[in-house]
PDB file of N, CA and C in Angstrom:
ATOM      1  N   UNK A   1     119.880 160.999  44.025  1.00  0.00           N
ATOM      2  CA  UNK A   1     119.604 162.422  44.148  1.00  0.00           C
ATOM      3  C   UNK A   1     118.450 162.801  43.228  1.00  0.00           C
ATOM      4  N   UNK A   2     117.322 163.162  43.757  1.00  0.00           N
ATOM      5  CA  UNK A   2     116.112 164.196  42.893  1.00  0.00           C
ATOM      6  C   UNK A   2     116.774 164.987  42.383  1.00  0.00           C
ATOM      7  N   UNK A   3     116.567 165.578  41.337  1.00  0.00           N
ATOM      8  CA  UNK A   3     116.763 166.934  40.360  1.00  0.00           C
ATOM      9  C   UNK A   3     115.269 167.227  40.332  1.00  0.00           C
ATOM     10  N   UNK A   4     115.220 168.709  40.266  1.00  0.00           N
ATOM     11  CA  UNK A   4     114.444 169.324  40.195  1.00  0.00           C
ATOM     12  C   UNK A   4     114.713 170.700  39.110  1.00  0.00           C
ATOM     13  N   UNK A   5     113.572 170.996  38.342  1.00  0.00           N
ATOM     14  CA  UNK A   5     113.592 172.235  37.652  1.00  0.00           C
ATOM     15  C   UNK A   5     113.992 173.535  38.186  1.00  0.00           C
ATOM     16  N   UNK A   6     113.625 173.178  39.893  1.00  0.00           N
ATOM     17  CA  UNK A   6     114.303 174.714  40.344  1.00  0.00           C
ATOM     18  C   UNK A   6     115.013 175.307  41.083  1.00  0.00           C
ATOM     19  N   UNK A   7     115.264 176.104  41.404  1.00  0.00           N
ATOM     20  CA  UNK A   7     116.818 176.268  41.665  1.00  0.00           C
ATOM     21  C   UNK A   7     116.441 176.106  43.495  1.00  0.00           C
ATOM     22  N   UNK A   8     117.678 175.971  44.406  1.00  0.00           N
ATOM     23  CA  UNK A   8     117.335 175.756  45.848  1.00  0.00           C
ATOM     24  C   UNK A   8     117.052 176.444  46.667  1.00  0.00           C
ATOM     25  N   UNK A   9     116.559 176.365  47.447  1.00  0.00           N
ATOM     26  CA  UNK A   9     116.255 177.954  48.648  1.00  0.00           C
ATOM     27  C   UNK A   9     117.864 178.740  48.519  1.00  0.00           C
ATOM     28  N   UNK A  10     119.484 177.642  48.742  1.00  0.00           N
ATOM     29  CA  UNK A  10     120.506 178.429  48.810  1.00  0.00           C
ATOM     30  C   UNK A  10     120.556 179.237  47.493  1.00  0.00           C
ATOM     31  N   UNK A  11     120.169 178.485  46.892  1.00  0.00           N
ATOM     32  CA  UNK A  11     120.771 179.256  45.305  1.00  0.00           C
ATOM     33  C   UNK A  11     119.990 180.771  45.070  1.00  0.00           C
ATOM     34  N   UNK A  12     118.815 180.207  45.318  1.00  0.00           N
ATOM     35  CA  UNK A  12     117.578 181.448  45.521  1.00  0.00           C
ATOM     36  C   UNK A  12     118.368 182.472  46.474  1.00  0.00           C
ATOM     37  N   UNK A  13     118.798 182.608  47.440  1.00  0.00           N
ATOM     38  CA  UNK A  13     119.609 183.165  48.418  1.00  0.00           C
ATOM     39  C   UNK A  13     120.349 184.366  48.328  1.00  0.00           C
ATOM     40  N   UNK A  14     121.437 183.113  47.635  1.00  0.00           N
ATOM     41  CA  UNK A  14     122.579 183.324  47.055  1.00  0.00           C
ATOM     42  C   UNK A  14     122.337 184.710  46.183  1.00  0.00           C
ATOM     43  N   UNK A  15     121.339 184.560  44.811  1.00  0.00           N
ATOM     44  CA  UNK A  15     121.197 185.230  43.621  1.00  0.00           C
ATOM     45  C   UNK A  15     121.052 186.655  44.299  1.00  0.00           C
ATOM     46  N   UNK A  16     119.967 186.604  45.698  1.00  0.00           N
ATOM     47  CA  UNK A  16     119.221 187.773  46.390  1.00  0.00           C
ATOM     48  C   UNK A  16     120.533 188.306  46.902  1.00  0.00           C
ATOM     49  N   UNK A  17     121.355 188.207  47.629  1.00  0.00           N
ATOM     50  CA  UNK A  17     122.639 189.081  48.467  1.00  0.00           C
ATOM     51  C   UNK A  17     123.361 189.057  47.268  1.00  0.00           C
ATOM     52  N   UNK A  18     123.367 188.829  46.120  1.00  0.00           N
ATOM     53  CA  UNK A  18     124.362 189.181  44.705  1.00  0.00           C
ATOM     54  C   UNK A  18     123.967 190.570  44.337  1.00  0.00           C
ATOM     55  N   UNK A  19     122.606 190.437  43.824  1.00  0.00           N
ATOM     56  CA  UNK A  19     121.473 191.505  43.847  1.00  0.00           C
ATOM     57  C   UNK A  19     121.766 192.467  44.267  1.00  0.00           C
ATOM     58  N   UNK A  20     121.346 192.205  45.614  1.00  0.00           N
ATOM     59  CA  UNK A  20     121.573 193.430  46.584  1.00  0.00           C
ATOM     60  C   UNK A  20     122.446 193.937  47.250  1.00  0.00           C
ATOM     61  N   UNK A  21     123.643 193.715  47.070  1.00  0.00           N
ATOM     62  CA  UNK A  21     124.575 193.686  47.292  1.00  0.00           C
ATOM     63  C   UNK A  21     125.625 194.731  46.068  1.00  0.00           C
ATOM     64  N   UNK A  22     124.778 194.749  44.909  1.00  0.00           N
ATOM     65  CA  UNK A  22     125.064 194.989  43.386  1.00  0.00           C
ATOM     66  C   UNK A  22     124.764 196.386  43.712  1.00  0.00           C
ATOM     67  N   UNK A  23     123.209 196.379  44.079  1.00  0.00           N
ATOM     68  CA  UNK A  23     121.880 197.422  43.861  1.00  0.00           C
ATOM     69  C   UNK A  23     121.748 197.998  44.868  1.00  0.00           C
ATOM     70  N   UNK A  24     122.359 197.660  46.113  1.00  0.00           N
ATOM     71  CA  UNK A  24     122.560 198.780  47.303  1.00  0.00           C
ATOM     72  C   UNK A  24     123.493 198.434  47.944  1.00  0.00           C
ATOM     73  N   UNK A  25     124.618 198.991  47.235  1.00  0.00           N
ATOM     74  CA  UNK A  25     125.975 198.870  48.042  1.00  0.00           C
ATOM     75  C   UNK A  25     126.658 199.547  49.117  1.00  0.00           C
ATOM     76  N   UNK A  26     125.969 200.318  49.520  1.00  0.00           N
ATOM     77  CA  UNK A  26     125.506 201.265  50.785  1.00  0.00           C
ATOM     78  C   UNK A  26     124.992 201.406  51.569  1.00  0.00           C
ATOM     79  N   UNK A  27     124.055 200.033  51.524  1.00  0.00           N
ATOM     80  CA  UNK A  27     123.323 199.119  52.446  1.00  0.00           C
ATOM     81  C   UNK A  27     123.927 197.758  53.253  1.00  0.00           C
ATOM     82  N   UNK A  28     123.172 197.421  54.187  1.00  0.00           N
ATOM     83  CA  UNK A  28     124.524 196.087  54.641  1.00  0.00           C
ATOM     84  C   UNK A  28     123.149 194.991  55.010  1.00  0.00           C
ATOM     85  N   UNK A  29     123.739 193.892  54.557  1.00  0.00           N
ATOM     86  CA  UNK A  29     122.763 192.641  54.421  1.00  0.00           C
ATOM     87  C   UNK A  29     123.535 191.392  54.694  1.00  0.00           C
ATOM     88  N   UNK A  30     122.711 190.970  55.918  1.00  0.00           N
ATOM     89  CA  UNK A  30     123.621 189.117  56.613  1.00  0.00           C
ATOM     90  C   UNK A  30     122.727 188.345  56.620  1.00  0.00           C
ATOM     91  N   UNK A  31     123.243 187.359  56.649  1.00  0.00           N
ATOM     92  CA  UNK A  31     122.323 186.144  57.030  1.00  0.00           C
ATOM     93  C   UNK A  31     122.323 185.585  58.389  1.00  0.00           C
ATOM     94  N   UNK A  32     121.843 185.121  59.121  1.00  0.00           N
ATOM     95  CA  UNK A  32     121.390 184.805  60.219  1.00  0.00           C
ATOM     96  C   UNK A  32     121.126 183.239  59.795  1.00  0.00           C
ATOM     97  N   UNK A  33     122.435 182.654  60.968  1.00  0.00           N
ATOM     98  CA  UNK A  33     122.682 181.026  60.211  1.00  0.00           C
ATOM     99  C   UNK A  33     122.073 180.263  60.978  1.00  0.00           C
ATOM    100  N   UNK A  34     120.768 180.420  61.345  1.00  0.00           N
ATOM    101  CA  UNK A  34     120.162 179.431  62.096  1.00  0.00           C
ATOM    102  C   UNK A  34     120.008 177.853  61.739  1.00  0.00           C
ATOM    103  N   UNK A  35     119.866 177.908  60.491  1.00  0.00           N
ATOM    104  CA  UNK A  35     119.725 176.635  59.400  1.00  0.00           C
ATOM    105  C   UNK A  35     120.933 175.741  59.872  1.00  0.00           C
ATOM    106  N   UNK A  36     120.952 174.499  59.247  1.00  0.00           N
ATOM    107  CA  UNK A  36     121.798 173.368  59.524  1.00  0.00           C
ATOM    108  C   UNK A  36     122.107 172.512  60.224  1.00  0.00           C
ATOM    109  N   UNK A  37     122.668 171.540  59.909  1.00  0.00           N
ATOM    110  CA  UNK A  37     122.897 170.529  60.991  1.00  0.00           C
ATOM    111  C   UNK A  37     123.997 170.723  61.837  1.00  0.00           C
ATOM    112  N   UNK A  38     123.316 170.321  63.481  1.00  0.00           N
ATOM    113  CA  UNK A  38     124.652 170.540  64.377  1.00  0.00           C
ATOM    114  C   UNK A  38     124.570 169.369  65.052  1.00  0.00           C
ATOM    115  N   UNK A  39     125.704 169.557  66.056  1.00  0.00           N
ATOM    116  CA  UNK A  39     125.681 168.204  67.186  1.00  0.00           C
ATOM    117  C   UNK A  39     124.918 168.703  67.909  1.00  0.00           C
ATOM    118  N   UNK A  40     124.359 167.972  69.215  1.00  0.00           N
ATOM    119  CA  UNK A  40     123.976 168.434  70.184  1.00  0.00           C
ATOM    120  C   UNK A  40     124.564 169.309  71.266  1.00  0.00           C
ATOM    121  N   UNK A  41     125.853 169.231  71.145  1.00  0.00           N
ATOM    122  CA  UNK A  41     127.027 169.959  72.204  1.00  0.00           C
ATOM    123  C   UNK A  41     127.011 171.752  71.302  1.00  0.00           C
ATOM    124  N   UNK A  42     126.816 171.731  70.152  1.00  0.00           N
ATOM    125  CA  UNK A  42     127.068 172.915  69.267  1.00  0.00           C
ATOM    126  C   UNK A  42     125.765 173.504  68.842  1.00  0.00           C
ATOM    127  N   UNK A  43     124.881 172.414  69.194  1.00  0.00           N
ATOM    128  CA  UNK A  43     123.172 173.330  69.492  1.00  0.00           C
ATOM    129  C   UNK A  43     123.444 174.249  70.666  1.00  0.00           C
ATOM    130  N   UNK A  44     123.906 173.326  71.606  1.00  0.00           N
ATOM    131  CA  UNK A  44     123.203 173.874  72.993  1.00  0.00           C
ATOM    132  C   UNK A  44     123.650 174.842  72.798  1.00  0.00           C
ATOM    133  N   UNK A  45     125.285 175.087  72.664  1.00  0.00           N
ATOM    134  CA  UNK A  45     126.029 176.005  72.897  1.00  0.00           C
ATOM    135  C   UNK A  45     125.489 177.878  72.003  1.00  0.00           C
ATOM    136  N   UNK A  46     125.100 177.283  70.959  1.00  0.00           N
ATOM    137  CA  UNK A  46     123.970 178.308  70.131  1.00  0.00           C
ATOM    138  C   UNK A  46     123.322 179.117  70.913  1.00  0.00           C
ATOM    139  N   UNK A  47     122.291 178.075  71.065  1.00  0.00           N
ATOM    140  CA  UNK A  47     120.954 178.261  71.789  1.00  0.00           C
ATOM    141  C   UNK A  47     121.312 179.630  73.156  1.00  0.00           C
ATOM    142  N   UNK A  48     122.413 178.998  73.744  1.00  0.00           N
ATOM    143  CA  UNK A  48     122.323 180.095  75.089  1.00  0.00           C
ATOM    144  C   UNK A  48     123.093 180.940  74.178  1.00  0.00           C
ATOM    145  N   UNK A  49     123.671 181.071  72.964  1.00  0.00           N
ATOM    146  CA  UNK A  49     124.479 182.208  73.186  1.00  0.00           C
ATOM    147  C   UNK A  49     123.154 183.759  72.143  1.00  0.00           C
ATOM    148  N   UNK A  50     122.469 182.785  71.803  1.00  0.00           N
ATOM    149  CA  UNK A  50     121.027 183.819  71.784  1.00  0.00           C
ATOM    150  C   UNK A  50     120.438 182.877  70.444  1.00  0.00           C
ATOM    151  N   UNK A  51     120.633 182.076  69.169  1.00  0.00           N
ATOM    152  CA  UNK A  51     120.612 181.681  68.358  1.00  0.00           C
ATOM    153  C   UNK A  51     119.215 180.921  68.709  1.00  0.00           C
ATOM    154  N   UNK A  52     117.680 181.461  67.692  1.00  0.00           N
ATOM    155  CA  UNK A  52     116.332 181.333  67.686  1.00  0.00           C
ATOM    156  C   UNK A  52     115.744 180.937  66.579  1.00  0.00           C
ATOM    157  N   UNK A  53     115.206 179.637  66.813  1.00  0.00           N
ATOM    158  CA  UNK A  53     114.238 179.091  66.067  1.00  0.00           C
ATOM    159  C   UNK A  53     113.388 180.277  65.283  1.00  0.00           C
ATOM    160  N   UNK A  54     113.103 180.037  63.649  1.00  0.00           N
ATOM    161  CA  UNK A  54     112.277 180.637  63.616  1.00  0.00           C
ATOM    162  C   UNK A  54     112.729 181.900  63.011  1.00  0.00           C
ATOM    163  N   UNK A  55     113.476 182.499  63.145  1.00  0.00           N
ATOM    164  CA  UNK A  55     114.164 184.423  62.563  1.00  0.00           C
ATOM    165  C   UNK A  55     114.422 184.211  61.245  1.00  0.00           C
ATOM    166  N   UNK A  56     114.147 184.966  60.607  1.00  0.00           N
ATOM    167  CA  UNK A  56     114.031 185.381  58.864  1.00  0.00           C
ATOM    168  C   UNK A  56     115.771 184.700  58.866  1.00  0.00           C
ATOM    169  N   UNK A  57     115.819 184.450  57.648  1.00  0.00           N
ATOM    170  CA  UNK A  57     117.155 184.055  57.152  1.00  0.00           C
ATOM    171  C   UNK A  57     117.750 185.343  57.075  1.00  0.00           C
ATOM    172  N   UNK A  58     117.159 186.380  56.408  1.00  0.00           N
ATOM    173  CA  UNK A  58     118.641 187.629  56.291  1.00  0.00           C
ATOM    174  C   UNK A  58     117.781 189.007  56.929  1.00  0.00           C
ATOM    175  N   UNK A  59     118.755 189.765  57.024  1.00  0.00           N
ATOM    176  CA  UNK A  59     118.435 191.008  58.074  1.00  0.00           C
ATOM    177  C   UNK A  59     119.310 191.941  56.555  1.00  0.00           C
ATOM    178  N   UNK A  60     118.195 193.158  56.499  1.00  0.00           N
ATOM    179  CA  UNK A  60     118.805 194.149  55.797  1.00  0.00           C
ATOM    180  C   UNK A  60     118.577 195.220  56.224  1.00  0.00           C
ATOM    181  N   UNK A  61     119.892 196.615  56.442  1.00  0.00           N
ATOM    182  CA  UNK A  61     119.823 197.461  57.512  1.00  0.00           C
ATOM    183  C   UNK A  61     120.014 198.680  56.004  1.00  0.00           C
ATOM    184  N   UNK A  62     119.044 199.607  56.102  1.00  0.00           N
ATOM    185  CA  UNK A  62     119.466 200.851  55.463  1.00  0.00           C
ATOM    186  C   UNK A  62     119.207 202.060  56.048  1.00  0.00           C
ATOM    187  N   UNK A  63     119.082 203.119  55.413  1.00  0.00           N
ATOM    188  CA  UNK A  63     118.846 204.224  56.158  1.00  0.00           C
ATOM    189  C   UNK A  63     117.808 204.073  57.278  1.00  0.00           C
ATOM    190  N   UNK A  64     117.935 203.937  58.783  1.00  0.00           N
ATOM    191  CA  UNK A  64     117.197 204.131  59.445  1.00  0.00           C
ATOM    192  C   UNK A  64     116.115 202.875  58.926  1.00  0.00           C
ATOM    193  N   UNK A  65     116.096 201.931  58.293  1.00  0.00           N
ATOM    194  CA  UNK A  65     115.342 200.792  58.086  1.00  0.00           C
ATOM    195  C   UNK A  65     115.628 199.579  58.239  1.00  0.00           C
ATOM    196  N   UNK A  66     114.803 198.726  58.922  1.00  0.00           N
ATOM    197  CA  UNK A  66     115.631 197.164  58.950  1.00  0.00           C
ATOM    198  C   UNK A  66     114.189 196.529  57.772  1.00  0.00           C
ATOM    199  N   UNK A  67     114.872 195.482  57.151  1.00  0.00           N
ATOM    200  CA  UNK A  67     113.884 194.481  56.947  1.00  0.00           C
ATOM    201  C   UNK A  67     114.352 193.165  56.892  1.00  0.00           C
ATOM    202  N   UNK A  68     113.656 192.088  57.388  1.00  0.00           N
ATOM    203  CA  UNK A  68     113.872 190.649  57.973  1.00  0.00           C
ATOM    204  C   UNK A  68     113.640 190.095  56.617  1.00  0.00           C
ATOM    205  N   UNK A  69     114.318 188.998  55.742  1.00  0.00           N
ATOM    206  CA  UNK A  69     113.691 188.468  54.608  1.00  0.00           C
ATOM    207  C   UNK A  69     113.776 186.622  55.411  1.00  0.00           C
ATOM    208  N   UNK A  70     112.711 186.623  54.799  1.00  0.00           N
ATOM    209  CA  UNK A  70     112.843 185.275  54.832  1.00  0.00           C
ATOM    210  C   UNK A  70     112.568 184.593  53.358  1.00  0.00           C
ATOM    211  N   UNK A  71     113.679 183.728  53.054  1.00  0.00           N
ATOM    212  CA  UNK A  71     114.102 182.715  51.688  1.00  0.00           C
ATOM    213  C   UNK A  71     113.014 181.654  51.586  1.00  0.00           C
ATOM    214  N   UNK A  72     112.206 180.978  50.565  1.00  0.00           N
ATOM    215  CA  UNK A  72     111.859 179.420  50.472  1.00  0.00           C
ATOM    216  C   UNK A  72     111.933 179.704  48.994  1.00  0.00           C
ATOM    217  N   UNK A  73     111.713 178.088  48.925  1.00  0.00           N
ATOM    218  CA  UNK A  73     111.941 177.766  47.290  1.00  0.00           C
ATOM    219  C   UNK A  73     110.783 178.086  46.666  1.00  0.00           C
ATOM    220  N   UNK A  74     111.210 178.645  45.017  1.00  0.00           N
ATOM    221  CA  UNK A  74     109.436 178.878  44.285  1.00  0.00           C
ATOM    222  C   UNK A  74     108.743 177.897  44.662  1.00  0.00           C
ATOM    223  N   UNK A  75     108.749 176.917  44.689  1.00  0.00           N
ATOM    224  CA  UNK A  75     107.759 176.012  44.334  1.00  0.00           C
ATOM    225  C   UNK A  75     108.079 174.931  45.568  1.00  0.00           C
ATOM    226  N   UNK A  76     106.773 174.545  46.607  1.00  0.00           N
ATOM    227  CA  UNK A  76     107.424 173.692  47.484  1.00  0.00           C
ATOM    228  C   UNK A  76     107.825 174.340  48.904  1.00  0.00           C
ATOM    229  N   UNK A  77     108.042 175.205  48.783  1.00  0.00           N
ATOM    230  CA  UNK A  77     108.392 176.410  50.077  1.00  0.00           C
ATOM    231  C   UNK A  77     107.788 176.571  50.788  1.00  0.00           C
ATOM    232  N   UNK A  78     107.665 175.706  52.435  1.00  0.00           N
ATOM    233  CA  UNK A  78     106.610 176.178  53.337  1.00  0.00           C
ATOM    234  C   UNK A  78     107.258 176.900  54.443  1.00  0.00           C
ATOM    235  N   UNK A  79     106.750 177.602  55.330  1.00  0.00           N
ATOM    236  CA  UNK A  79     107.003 178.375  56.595  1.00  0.00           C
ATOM    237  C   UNK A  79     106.698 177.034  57.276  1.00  0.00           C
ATOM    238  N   UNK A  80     107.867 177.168  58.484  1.00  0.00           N
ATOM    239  CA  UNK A  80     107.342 175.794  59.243  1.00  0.00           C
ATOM    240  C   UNK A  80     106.577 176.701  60.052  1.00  0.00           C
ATOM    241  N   UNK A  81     105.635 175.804  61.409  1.00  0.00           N
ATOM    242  CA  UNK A  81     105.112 176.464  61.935  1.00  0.00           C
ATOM    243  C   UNK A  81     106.107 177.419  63.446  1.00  0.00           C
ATOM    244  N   UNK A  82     107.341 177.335  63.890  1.00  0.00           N
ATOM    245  CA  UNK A  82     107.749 178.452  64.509  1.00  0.00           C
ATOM    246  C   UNK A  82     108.289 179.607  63.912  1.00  0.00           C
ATOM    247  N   UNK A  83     108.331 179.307  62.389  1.00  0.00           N
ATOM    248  CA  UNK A  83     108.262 180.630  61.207  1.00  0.00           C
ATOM    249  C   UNK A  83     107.114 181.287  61.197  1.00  0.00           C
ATOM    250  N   UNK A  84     105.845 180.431  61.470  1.00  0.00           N
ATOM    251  CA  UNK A  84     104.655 181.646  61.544  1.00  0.00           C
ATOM    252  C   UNK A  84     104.486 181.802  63.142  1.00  0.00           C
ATOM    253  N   UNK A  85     104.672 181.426  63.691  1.00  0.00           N
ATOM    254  CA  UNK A  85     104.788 181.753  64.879  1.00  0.00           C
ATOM    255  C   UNK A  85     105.924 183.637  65.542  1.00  0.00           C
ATOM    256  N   UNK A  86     107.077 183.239  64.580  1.00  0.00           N
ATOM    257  CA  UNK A  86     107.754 184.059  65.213  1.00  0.00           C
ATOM    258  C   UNK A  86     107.942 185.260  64.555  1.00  0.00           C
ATOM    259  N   UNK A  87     107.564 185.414  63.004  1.00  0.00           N
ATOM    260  CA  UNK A  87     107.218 186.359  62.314  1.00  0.00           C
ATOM    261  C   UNK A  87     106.369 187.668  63.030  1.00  0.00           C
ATOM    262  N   UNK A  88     104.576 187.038  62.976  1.00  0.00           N
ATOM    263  CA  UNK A  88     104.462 187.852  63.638  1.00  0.00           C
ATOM    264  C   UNK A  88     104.805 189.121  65.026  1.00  0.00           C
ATOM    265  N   UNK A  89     105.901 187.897  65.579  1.00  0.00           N
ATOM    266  CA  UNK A  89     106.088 188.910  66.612  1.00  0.00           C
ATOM    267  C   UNK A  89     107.015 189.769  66.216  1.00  0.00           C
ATOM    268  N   UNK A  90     108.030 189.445  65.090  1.00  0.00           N
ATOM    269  CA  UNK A  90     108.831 190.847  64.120  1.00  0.00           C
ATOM    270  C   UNK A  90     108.119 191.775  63.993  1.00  0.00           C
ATOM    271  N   UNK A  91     106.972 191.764  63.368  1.00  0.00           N
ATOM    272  CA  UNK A  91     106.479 192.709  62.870  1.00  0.00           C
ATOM    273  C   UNK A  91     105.436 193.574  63.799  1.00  0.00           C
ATOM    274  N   UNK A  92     105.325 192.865  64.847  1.00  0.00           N
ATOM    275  CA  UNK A  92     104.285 193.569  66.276  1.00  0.00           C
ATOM    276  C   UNK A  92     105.146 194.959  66.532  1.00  0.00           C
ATOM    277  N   UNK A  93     106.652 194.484  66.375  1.00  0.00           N
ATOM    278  CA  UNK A  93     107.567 195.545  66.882  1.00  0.00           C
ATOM    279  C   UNK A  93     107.531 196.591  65.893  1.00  0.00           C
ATOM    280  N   UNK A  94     106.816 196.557  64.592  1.00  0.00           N
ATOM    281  CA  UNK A  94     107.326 197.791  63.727  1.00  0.00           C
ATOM    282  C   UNK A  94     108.306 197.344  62.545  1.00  0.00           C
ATOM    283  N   UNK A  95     108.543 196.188  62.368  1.00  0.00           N
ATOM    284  CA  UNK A  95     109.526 195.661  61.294  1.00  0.00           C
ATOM    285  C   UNK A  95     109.179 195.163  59.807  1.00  0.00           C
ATOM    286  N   UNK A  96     109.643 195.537  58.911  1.00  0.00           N
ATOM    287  CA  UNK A  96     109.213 194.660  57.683  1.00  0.00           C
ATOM    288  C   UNK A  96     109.845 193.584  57.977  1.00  0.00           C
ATOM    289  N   UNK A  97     109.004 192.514  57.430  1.00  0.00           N
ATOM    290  CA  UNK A  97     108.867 190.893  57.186  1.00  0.00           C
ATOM    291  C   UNK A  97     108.566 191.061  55.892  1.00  0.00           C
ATOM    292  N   UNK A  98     109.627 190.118  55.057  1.00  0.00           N
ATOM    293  CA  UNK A  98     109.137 189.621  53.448  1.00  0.00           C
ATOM    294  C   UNK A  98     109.344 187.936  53.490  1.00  0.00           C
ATOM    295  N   UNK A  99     108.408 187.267  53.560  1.00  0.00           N
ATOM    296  CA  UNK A  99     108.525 186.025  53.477  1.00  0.00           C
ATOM    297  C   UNK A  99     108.247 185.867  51.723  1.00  0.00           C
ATOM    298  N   UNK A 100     109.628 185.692  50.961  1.00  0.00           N
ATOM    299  CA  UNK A 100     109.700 185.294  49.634  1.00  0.00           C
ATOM    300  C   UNK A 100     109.955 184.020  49.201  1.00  0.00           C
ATOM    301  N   UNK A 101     109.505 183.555  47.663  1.00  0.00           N
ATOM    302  CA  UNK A 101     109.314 182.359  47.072  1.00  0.00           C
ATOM    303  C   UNK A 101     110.084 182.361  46.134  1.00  0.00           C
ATOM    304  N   UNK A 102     111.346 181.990  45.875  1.00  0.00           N
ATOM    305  CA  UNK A 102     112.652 182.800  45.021  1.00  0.00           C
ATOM    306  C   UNK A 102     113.309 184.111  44.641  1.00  0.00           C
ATOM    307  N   UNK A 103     114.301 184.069  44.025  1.00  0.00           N
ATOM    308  CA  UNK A 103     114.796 185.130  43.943  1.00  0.00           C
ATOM    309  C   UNK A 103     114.066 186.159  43.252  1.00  0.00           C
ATOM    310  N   UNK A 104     113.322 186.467  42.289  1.00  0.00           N
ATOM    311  CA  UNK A 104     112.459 187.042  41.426  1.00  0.00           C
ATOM    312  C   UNK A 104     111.296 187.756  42.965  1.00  0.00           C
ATOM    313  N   UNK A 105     110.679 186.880  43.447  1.00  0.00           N
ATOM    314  CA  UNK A 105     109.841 187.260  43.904  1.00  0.00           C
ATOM    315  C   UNK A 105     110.254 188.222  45.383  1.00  0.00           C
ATOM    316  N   UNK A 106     111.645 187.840  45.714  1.00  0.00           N
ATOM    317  CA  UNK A 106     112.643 188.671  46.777  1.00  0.00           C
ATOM    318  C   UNK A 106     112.508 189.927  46.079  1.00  0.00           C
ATOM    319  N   UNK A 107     112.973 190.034  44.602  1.00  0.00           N
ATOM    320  CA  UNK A 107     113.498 191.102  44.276  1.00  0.00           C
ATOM    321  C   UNK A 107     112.178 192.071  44.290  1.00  0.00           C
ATOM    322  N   UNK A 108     111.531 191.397  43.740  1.00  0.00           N
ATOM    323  CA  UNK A 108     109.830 192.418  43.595  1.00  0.00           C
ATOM    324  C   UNK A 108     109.523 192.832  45.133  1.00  0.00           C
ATOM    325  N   UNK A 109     109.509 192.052  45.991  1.00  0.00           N
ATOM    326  CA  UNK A 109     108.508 192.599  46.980  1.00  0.00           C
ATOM    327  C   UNK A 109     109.944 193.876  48.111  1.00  0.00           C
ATOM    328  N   UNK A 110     110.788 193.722  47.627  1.00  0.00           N
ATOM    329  CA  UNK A 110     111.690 194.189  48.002  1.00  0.00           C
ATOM    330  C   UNK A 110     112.090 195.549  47.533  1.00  0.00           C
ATOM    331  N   UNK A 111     111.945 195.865  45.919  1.00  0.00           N
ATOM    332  CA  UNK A 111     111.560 197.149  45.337  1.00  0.00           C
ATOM    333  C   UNK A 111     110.225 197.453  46.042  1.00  0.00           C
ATOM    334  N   UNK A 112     109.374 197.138  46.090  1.00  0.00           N
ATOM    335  CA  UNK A 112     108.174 197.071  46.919  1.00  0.00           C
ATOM    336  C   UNK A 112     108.029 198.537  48.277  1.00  0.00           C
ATOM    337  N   UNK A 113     109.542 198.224  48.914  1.00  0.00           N
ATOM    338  CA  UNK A 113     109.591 198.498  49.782  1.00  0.00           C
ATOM    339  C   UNK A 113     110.030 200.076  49.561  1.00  0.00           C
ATOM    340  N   UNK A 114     110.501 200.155  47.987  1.00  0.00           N
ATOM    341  CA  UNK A 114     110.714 201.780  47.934  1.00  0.00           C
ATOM    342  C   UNK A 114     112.121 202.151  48.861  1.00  0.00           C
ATOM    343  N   UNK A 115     113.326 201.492  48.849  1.00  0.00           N
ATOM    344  CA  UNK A 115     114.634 201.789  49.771  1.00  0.00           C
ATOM    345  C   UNK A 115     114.854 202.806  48.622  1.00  0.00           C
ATOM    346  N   UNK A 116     115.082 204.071  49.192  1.00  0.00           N
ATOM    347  CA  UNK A 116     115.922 204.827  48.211  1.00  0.00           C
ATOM    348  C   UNK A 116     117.565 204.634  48.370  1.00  0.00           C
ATOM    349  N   UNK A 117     117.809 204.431  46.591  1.00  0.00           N
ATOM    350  CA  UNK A 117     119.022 204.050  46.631  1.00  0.00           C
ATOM    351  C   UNK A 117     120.188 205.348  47.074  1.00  0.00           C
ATOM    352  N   UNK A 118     121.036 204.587  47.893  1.00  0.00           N
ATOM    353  CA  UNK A 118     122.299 206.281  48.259  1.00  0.00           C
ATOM    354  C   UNK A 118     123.571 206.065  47.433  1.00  0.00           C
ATOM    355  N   UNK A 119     124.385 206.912  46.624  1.00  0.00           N
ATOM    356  CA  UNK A 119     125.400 207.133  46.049  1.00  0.00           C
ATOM    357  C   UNK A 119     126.317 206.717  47.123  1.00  0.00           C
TER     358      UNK A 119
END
């Protein structure tokens, strides 16, 4: 096993829906489990039931706002190419896209976005 200095895309993840979850609890935030290994019988079965290459890892819904995040690791983190492929078409529709590089950098571009927080 490599060790590495930094923490994993999950962990990175993880820290972000702790976060936000903390910091807008009045907000609702999933992940979208496209990731992982399947059989081929439990792809297919995905696939038709709408499950797409490519969609931000988490969906966050607030007042009248969605934004798509997509997770990679600080360091090392690439968009494959049906991630840049399918991004853009999120955002053709009117959507924020945050493609972030750990948790730190989730959290910044995410205040970024100015969600006012609701009691």
């Amino acid at each position: 096993m490599i060790s590495t200095k930094y923490p994993s895309e999950h962990q990175e993840q993880v820290a972000f829906i702790n976060w936000f979850r903390s910091n807008y609890p009045n907000y609702f935030i999933f992940a979208v489990p496209n990731g992982g290994n399947r059989n081929k019988i439990e792809a297919t079965r995905l696939k038709k039931e709408g499950v797409t290459a490519g969609v931000p890892d988490l969906i966050a819904l607030g007042m009248s706002k969605v934004c798509f995040i997509e997770m990679k690791r600080q360091k090392g983190g690439r968009l494959s190419k049906i991630q840049k492929d399918t991004i853009p078409k999120i955002e053709q529709l009117g959507f924020e896209v945050l493609v972030c590089y750990g948790f730190k950098d989730a959290v910044e571009k995410f205040e970024g976005l100015q969600w006012k927080k609701i009691q």
